[in-house]
PDB file of N, CA and C in Angstrom:
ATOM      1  N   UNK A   1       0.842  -1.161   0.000  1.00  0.00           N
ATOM      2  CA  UNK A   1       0.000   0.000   0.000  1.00  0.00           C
ATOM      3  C   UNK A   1       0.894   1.233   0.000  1.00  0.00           C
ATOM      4  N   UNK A   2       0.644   2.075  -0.840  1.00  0.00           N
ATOM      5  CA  UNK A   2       0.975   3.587  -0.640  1.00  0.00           C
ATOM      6  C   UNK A   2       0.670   4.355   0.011  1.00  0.00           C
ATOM      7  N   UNK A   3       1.529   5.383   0.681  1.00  0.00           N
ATOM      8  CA  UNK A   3       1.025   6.589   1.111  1.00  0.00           C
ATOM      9  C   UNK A   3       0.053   7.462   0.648  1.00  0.00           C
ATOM     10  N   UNK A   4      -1.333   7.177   1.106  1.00  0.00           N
ATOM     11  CA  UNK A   4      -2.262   8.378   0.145  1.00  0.00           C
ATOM     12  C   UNK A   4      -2.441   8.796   1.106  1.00  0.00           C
ATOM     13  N   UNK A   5      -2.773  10.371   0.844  1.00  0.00           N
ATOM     14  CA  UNK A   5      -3.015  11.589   1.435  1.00  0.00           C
ATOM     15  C   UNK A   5      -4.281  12.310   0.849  1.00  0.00           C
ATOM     16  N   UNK A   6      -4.937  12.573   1.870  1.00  0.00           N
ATOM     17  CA  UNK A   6      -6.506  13.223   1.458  1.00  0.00           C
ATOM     18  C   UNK A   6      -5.936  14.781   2.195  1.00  0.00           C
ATOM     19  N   UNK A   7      -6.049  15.612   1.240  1.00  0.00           N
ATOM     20  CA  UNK A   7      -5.807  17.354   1.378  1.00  0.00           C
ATOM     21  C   UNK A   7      -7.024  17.523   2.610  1.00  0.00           C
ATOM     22  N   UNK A   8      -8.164  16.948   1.765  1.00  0.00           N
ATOM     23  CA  UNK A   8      -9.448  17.691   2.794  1.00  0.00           C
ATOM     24  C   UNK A   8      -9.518  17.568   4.380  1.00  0.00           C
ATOM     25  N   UNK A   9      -9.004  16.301   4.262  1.00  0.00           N
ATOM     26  CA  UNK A   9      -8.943  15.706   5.855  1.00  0.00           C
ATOM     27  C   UNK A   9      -7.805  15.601   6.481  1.00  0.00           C
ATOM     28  N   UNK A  10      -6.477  15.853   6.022  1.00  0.00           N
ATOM     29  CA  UNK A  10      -5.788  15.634   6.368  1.00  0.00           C
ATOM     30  C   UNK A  10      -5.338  14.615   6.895  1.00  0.00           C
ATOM     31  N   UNK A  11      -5.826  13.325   6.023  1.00  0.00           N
ATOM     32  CA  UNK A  11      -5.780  11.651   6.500  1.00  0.00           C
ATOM     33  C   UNK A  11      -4.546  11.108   5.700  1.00  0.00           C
ATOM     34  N   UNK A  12      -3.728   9.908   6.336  1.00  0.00           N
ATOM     35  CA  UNK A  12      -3.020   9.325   5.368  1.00  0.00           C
ATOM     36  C   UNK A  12      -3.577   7.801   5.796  1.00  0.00           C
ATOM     37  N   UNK A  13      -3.473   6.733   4.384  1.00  0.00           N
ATOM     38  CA  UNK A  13      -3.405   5.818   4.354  1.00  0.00           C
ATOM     39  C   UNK A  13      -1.981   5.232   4.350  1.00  0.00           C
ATOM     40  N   UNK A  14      -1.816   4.499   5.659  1.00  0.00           N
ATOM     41  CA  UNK A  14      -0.288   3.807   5.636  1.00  0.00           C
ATOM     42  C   UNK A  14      -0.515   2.218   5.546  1.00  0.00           C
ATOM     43  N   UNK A  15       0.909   2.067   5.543  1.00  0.00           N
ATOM     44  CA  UNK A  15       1.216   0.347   6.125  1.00  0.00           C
ATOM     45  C   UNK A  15       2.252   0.852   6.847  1.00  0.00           C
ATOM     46  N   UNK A  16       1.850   0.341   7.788  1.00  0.00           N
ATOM     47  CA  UNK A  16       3.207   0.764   9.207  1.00  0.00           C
ATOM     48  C   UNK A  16       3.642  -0.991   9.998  1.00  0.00           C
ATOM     49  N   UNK A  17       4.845  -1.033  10.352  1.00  0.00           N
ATOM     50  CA  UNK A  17       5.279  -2.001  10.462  1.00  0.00           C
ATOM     51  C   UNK A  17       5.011  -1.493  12.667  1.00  0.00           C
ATOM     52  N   UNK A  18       5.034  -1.989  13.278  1.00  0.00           N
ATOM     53  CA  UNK A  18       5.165  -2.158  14.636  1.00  0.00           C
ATOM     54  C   UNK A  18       5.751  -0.136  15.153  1.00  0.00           C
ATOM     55  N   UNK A  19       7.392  -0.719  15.080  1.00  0.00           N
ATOM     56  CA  UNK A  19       8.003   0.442  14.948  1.00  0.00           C
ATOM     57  C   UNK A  19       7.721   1.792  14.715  1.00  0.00           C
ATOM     58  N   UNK A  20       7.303   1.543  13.327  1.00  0.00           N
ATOM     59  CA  UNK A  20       6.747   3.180  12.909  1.00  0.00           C
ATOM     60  C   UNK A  20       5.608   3.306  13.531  1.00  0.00           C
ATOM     61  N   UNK A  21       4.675   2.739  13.669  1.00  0.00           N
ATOM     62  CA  UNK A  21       3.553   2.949  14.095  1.00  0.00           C
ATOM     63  C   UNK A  21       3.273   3.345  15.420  1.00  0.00           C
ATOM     64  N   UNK A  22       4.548   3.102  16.120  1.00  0.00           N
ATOM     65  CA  UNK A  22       4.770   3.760  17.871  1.00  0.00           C
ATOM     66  C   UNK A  22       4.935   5.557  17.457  1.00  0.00           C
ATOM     67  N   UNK A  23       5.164   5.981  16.666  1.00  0.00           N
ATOM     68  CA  UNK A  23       5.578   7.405  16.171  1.00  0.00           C
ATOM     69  C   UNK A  23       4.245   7.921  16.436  1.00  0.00           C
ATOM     70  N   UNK A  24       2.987   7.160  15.340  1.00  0.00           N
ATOM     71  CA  UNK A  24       2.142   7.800  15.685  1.00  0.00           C
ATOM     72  C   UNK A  24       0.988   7.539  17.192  1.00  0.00           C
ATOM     73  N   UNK A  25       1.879   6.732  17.651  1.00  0.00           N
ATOM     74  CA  UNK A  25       0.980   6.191  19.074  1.00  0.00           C
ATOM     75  C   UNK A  25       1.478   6.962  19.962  1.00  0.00           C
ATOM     76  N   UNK A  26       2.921   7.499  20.095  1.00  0.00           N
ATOM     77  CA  UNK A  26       3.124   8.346  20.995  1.00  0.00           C
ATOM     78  C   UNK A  26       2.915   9.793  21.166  1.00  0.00           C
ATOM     79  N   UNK A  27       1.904  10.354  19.794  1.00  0.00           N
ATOM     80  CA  UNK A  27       1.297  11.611  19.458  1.00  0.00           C
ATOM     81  C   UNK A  27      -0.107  11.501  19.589  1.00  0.00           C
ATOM     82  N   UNK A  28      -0.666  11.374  20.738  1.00  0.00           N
ATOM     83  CA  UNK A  28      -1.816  10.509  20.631  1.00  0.00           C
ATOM     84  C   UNK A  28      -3.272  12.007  20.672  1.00  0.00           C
ATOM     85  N   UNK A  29      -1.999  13.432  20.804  1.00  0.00           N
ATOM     86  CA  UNK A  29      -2.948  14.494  20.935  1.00  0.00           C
ATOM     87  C   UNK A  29      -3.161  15.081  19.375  1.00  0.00           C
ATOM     88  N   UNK A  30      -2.427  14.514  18.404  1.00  0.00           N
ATOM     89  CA  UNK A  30      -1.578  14.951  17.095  1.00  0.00           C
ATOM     90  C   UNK A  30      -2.654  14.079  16.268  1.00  0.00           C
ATOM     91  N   UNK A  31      -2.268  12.832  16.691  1.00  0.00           N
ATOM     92  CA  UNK A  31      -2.967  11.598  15.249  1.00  0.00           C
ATOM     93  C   UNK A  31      -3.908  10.682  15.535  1.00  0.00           C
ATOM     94  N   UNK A  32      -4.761  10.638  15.168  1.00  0.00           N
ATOM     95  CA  UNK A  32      -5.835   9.167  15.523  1.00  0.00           C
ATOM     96  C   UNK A  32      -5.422   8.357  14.580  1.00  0.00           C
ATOM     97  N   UNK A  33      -5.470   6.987  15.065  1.00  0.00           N
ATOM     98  CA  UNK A  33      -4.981   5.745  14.382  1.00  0.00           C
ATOM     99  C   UNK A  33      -6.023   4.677  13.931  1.00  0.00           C
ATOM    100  N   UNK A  34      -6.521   4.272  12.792  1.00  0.00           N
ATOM    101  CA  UNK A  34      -7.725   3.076  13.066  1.00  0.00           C
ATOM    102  C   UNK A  34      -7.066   1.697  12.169  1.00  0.00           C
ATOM    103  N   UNK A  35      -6.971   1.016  12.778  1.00  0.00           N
ATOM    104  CA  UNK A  35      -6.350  -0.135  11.804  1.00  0.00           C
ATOM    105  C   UNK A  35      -7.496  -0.585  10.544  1.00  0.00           C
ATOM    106  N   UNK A  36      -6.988  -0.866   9.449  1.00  0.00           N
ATOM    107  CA  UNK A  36      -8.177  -0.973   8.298  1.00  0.00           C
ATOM    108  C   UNK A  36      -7.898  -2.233   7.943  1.00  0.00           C
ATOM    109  N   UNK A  37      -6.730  -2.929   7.974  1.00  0.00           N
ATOM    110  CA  UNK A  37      -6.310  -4.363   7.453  1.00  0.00           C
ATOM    111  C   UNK A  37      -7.375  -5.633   8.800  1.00  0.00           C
ATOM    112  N   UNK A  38      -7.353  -6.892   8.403  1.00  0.00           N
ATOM    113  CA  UNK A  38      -8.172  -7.397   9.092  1.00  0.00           C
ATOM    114  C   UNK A  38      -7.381  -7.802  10.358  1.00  0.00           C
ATOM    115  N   UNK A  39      -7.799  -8.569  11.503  1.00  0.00           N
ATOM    116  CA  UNK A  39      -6.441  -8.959  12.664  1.00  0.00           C
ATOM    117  C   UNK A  39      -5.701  -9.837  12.387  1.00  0.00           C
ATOM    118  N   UNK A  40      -6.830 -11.002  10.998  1.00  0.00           N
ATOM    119  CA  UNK A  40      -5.619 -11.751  11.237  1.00  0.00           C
ATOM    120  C   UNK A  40      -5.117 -12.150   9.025  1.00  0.00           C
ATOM    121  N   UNK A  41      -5.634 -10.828   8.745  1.00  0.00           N
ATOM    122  CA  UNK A  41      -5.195 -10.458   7.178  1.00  0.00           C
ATOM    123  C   UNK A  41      -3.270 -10.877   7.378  1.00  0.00           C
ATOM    124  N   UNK A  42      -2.928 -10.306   5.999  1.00  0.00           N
ATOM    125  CA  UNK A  42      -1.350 -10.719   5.648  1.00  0.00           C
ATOM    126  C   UNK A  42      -1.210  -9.788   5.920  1.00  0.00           C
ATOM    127  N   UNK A  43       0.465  -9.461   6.072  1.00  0.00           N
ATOM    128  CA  UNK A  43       1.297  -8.088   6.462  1.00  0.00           C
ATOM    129  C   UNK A  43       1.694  -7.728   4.819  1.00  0.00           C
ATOM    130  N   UNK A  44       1.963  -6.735   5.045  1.00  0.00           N
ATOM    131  CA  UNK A  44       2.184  -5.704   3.643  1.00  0.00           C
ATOM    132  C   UNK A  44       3.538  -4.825   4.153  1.00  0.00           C
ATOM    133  N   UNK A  45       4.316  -5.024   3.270  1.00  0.00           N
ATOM    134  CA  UNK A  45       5.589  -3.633   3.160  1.00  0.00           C
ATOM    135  C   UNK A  45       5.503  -2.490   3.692  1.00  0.00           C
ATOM    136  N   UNK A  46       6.075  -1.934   5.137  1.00  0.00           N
ATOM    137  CA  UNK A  46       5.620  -0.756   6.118  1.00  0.00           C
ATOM    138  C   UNK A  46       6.317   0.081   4.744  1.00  0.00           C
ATOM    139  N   UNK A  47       5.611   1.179   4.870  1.00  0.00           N
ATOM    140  CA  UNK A  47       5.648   2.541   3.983  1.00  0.00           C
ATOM    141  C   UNK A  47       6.863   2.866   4.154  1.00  0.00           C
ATOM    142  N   UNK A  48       7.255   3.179   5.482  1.00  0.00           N
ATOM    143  CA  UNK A  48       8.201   4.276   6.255  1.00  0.00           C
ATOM    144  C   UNK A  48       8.978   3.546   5.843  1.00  0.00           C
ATOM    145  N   UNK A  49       9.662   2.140   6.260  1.00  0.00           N
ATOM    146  CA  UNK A  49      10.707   1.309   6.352  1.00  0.00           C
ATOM    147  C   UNK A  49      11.042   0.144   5.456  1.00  0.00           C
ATOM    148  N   UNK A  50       9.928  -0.566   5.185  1.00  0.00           N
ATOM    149  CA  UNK A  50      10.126  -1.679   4.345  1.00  0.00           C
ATOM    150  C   UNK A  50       9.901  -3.024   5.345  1.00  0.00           C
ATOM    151  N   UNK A  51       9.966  -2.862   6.212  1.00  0.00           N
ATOM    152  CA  UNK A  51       9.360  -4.181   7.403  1.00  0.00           C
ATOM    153  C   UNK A  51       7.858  -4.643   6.979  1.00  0.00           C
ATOM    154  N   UNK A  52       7.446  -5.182   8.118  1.00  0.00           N
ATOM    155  CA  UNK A  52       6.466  -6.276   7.383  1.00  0.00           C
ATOM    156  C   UNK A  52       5.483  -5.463   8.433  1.00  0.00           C
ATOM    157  N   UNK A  53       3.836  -4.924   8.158  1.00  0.00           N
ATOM    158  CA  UNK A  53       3.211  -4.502   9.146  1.00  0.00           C
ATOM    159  C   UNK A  53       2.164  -4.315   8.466  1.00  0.00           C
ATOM    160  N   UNK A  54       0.757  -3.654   9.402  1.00  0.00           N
ATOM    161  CA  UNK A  54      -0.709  -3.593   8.673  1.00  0.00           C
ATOM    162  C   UNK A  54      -0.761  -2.092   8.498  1.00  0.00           C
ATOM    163  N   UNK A  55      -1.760  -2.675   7.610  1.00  0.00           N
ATOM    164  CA  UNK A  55      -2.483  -1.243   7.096  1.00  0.00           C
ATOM    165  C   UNK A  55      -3.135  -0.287   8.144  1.00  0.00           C
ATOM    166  N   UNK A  56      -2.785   1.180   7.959  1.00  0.00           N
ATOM    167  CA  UNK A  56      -3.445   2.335   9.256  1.00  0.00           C
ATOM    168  C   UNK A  56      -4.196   3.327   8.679  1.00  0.00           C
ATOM    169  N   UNK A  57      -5.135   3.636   8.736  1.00  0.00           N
ATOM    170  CA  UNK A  57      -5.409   5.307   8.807  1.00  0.00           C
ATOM    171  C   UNK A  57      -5.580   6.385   9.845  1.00  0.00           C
ATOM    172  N   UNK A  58      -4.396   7.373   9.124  1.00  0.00           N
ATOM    173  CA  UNK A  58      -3.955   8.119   9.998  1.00  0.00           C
ATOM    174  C   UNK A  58      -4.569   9.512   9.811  1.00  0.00           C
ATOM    175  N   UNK A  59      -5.155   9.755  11.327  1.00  0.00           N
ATOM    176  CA  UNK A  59      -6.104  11.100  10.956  1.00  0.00           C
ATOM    177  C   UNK A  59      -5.177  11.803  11.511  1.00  0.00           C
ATOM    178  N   UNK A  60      -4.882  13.617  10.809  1.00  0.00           N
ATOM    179  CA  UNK A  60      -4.418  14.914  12.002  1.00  0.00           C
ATOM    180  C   UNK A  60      -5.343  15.308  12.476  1.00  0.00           C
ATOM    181  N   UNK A  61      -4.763  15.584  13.874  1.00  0.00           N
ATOM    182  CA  UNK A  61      -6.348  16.133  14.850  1.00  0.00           C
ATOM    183  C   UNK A  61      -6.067  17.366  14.118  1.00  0.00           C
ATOM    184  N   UNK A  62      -7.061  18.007  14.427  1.00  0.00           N
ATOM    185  CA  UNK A  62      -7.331  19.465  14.355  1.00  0.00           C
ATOM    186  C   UNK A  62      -6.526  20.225  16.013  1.00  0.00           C
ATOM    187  N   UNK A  63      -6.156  21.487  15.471  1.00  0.00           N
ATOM    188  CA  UNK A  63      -5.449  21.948  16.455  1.00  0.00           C
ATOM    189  C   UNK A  63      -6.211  23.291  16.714  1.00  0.00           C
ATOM    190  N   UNK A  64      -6.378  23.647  17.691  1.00  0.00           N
ATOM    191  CA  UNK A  64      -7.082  24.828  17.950  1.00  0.00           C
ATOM    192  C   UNK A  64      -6.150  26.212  17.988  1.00  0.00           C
TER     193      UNK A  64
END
């Protein structure tokens, strides 16, 4: 899966492997996370790195 990016929402579609995906877990005021792959679907090529991990969508909060 590729990095897609929605302008309107400021959403990305990832594949994040474990690792990367702590980046956006430890911004938890920054990004909402919803896993879209199934629990027990195949792993796919993390975006960021190339490791083995599931599919995410990644929302930016809105910042006041």
């Amino acid at each position: 899966m590729s990095n897609r990016l929605s302008p309107s929402t400021g959403s990305m579609l990832l594949t994040l492997c474990p690792r990367c995906l702590s980046f956006y877990r430890e911004h938890p005021d920054e990004y909402q996370i919803k896993r879209i792959s199934p629990w027990d679907g195949p792993k796919s090529s993390c975006t960021k790195c190339n490791w083995f991990g599931y599919d995410y969508l990644i929302v930016e909060k809105e910042r006041p």
